[in-house]
Protein backbone atom coordinates (compact mmCIF):
# COMPACT_ATOMS: atom_id res chain seq x y z
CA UNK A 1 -2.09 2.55 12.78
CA UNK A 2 1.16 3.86 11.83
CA UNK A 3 2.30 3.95 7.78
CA UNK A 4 4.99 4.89 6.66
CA UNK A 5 6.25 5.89 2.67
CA UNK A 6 9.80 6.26 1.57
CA UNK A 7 11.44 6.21 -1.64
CA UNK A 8 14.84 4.69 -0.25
CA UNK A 9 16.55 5.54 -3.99
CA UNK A 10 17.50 1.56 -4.31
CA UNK A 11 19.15 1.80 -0.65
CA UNK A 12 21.94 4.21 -2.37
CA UNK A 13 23.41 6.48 -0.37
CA UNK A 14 25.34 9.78 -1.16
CA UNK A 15 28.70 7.98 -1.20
CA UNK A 16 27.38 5.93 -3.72
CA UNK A 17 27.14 2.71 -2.13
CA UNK A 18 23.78 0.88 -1.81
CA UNK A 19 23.16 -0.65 1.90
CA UNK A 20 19.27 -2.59 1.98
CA UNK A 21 20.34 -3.16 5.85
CA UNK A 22 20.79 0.60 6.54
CA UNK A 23 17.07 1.15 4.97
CA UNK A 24 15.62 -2.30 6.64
CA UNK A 25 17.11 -0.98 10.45
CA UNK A 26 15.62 2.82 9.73
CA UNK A 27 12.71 1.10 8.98
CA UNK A 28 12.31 -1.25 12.16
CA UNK A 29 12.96 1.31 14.32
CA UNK A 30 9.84 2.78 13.06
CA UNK A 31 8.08 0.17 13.97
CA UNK A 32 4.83 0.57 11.40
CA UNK A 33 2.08 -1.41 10.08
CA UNK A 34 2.10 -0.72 6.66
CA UNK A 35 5.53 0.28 4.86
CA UNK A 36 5.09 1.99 1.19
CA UNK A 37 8.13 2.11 -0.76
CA UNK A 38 9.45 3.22 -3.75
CA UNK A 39 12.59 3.23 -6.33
CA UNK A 40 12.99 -0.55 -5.25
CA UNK A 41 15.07 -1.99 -7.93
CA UNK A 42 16.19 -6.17 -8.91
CA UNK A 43 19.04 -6.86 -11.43
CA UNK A 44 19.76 -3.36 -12.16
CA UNK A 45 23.63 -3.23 -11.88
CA UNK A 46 24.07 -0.03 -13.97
CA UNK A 47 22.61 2.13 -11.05
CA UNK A 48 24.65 3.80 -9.36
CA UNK A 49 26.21 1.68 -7.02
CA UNK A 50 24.99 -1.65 -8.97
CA UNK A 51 21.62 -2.42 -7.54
CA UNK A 52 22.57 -6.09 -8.58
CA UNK A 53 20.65 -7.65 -6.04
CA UNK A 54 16.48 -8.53 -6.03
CA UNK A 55 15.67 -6.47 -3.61
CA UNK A 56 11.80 -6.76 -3.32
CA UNK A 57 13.17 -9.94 -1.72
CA UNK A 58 15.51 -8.95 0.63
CA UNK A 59 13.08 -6.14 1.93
CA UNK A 60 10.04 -8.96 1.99
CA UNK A 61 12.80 -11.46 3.58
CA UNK A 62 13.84 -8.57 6.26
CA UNK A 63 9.64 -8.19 7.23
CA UNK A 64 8.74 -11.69 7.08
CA UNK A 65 5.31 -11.18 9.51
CA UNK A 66 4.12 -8.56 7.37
CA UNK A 67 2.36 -9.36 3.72
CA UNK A 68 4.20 -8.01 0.37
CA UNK A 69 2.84 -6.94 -2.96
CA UNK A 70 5.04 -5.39 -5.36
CA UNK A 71 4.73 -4.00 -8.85
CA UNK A 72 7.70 -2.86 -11.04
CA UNK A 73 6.24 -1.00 -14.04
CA UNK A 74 9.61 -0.65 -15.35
CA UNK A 75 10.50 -4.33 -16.47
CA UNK A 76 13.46 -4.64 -18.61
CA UNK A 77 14.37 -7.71 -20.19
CA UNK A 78 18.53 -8.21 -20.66
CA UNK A 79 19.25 -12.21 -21.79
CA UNK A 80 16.21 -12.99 -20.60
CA UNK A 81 16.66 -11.50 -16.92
CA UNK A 82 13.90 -9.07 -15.87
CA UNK A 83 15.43 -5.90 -14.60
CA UNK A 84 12.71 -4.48 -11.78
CA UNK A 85 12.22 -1.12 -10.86
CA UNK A 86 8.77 -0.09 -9.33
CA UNK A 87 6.94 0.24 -5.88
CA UNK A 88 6.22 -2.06 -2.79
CA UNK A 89 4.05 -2.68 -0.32
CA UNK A 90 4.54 -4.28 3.01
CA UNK A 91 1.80 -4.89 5.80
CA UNK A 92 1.36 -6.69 9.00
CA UNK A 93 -2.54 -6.44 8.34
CA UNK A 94 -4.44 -9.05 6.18
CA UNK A 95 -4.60 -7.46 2.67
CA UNK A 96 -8.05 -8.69 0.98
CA UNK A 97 -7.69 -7.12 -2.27
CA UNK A 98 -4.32 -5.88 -4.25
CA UNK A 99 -4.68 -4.47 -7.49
CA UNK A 100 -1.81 -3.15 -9.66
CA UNK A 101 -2.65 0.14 -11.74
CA UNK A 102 -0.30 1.13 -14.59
CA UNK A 103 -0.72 4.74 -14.98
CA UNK A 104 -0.68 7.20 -18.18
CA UNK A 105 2.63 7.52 -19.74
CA UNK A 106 1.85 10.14 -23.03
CA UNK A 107 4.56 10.77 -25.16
CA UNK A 108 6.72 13.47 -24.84
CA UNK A 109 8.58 14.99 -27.11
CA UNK A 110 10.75 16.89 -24.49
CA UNK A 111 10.99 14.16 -21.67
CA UNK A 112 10.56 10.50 -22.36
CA UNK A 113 10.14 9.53 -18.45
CA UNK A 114 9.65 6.23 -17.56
CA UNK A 115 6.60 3.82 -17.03
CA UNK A 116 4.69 4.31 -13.73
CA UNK A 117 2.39 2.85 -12.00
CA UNK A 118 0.41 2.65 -8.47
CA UNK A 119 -0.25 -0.36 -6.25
CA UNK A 120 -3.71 -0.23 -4.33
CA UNK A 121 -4.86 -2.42 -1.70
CA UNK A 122 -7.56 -3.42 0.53
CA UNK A 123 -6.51 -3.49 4.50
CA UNK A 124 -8.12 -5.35 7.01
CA UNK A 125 -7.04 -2.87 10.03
CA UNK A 126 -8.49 -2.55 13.65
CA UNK A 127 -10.73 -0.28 12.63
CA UNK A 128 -12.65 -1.73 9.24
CA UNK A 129 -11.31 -1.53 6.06
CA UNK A 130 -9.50 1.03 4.37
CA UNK A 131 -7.55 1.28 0.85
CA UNK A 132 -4.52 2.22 0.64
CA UNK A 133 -2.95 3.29 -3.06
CA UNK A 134 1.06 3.84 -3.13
CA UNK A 135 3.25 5.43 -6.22
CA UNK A 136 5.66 6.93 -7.87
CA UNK A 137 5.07 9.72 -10.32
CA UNK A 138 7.15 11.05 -13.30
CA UNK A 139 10.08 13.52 -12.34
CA UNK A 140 10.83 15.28 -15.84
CA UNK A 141 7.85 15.33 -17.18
CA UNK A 142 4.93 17.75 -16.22
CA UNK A 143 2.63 16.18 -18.94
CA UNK A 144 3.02 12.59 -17.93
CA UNK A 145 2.75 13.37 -14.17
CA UNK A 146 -0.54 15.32 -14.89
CA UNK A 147 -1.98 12.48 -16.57
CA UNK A 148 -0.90 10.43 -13.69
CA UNK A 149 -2.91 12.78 -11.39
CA UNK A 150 -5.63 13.09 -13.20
CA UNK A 151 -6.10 9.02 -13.57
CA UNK A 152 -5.41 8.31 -9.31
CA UNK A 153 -8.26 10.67 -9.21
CA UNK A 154 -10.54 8.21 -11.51
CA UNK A 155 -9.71 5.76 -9.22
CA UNK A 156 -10.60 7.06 -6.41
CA UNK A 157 -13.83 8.01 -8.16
CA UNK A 158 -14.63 4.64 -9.39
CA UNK A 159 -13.48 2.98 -5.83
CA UNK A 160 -16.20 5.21 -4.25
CA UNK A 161 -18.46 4.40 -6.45
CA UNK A 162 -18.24 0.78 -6.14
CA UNK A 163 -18.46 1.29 -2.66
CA UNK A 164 -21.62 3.04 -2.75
CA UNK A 165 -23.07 0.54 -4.98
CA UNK A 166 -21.51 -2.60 -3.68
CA UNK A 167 -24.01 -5.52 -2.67
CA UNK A 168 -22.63 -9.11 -1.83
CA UNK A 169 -23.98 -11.43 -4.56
CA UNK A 170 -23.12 -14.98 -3.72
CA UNK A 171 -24.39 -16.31 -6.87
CA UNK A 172 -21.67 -14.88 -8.72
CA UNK A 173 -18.30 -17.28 -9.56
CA UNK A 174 -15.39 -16.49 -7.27
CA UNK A 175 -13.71 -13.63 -9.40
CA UNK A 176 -16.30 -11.67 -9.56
CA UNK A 177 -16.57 -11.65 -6.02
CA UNK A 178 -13.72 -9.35 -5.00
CA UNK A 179 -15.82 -7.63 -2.18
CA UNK A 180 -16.02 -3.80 -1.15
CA UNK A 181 -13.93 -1.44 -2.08
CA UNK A 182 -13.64 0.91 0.67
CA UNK A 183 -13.95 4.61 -0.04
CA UNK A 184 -12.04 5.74 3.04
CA UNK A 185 -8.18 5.77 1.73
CA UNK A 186 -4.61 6.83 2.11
CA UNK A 187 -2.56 7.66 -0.93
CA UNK A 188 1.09 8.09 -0.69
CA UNK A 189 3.66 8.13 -2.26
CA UNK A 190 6.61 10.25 -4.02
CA UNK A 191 4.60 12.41 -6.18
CA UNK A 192 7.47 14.83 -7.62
CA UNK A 193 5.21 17.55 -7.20
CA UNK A 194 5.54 20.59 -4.49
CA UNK A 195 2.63 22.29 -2.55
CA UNK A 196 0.98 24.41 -4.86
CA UNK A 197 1.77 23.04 -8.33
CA UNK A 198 -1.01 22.65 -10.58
CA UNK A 199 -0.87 18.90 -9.80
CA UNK A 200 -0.75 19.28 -6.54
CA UNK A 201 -3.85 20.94 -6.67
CA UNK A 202 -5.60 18.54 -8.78
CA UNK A 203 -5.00 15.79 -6.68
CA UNK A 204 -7.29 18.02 -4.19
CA UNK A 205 -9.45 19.18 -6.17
CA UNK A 206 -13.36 19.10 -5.19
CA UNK A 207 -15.00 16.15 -5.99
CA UNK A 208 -16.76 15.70 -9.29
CA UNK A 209 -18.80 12.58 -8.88
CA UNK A 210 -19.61 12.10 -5.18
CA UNK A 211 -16.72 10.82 -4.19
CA UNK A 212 -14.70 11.39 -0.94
CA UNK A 213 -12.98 14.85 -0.45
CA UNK A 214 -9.14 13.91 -0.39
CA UNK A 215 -6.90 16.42 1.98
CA UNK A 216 -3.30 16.75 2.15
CA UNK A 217 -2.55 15.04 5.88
CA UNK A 218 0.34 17.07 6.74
CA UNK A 219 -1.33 20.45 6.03
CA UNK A 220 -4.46 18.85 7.83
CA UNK A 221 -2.28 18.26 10.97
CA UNK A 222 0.00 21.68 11.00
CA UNK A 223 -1.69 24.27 9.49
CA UNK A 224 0.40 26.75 10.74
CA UNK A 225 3.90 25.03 10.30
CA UNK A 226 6.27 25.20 7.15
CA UNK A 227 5.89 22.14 5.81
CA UNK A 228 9.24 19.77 6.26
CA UNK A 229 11.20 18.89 3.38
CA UNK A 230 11.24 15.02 2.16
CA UNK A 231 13.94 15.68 -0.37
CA UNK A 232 17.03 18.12 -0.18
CA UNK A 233 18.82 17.23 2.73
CA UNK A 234 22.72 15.10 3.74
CA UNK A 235 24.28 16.62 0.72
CA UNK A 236 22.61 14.53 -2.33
CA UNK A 237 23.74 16.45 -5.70
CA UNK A 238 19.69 16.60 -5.89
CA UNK A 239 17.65 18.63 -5.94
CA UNK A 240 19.31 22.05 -5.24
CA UNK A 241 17.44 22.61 -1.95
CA UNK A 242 15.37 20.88 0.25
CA UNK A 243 11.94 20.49 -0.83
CA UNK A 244 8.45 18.34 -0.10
CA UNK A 245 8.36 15.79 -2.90
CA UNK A 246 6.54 13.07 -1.00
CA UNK A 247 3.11 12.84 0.55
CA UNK A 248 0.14 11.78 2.60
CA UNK A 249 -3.81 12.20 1.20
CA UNK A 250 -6.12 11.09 2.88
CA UNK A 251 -10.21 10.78 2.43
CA UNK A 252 -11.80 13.49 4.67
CA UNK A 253 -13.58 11.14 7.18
CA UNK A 254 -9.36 10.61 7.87
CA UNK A 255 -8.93 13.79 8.87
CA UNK A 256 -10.45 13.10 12.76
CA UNK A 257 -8.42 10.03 12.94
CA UNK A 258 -4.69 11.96 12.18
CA UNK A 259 -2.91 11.74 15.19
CA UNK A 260 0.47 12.83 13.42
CA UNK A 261 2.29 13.47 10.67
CA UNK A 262 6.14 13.06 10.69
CA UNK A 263 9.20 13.61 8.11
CA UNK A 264 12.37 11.77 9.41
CA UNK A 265 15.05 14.02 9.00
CA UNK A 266 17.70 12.65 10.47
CA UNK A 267 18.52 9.22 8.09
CA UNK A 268 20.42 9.65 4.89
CA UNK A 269 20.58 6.65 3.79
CA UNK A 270 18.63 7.70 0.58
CA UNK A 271 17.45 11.22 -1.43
CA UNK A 272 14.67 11.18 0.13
CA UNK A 273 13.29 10.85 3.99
CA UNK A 274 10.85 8.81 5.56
CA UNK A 275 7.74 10.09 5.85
CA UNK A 276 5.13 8.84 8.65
CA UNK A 277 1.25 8.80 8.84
CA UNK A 278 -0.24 8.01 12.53
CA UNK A 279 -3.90 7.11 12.29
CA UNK A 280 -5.28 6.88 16.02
């Protein structure tokens, strides 16, 4: 099973032109199951080079064999045409369950951010069933991406949980009947946090209510490499130096499974590189 997560920065590159095509071939000559993307953008033509295009389509379009779910918790509304910014998934596995989490956005006084959110679903892969949960947290704002943290980790409480407790119930009307949720999960993502931050830690901190340990996938798989840098590189104006923004964590009966964990260096088609989880 190979994943991969990539905020592709609306497809703009460092010239300032935006090319979906460059980002759909990068993609395809991955080859994965399950794509996770961020900073995906529809009707936006004030980014920088005029995202003007819907492009949630044209990436579904590009991947028409695999399944899509998006969610843009940034929906602006200009004469009545929603302006889309948010997250999307794409997977050549049956998805079961999709649920779309809007995450804490407190106010602050110092950094207003932007709304966030997380997109978790249900996989029917190979080898069972397994959640998978991608997002985007806030840049500027160390209060509103704590908050974020803190809530991802209630839902990976209440997802094991459920799964602990879950017992079919046929009796019940259809809605109620949205099956297991699977404890074993990936989360990924571009979490604008770096190794060591306090958030960083929180997202792997011990488990408080009997859920699944979660472990950081790259540090699982090279404990004694310096970790590559997902931001930083091709001469973007940010940030200053290369640095791990983006990441894989996975539930700790993953860990046996990691087969590798990859940045792609070598595209700069967007800030930010590729990133790519191989379950075996």
């Amino acid at each position: 099973m190979r994943v991969v997560s990539w905020n592709i920065h609306w497809g703009c590159g460092k010239d300032g032109r935006i090319r979906i095509h460059a980002i759909i071939d990068v993609l395809r000559k991955l080859n994965p199951d399950v794509i996770c993307l961020q900073e995906v953008a529809a009707n936006h033509p004030e980014l920088e080079g005029s995202a003007t295009a819907n492009q949630f389509k044209q990436l579904a379009g590009a991947f028409g064999g695999y399944h899509a779910i998006d969610y843009a918790p940034s929906e602006i509304y200009r004469n009545n045409v929603p302006r889309l910014f948010g997250n999307l998934i794409l997977s050549k596995y049956r998805i079961t369950q999709a649920h779309r989490h809007s995450l804490p956005w407190p106010f602050d006084p110092v950094s207003p951010g932007m709304p966030r959110g997380a997109i978790e679903v249900v996989l029917d892969t190979p080898r069972g069933k397994l959640r998978l949960v991608t997002t985007h947290l806030e840049y500027y704002s160390a209060l509103q991406r704590g908050a974020q943290v803190g809530r991802l980790r209630e839902l990976h409480a209440q997802a094991c949980a459920r799964a602990r407790a879950y017992v079919p119930n046929p009796e019940m009307d259809a809605p109620f009947q949205l099956g297991e949720l699977p404890a074993s999960a990936i989360y990924c993502g571009d979490f604008n946090l770096q190794p060591g931050a306090e958030e960083y830690e929180a997202m792997l901190a011990p488990p408080l209510s009997g859920e699944l340990a979660l472990v950081d996938a790259w540090r699982a798989r090279h404990p004694d490499h310096a970790r590559a840098p997902t931001a930083g590189l091709h001469g973007f104006a940010w940030p200053e130096k290369p640095d791990c923004y983006d990441y894989f964590f996975v539930t700790e009966d993953l860990r046996p499974r990691i087969g590798e964990v990859e940045v792609q260096s070598e595209t700069g088609v967007s800030d930010h590189q590729p990133i790519v989880l191989d379950l075996v």
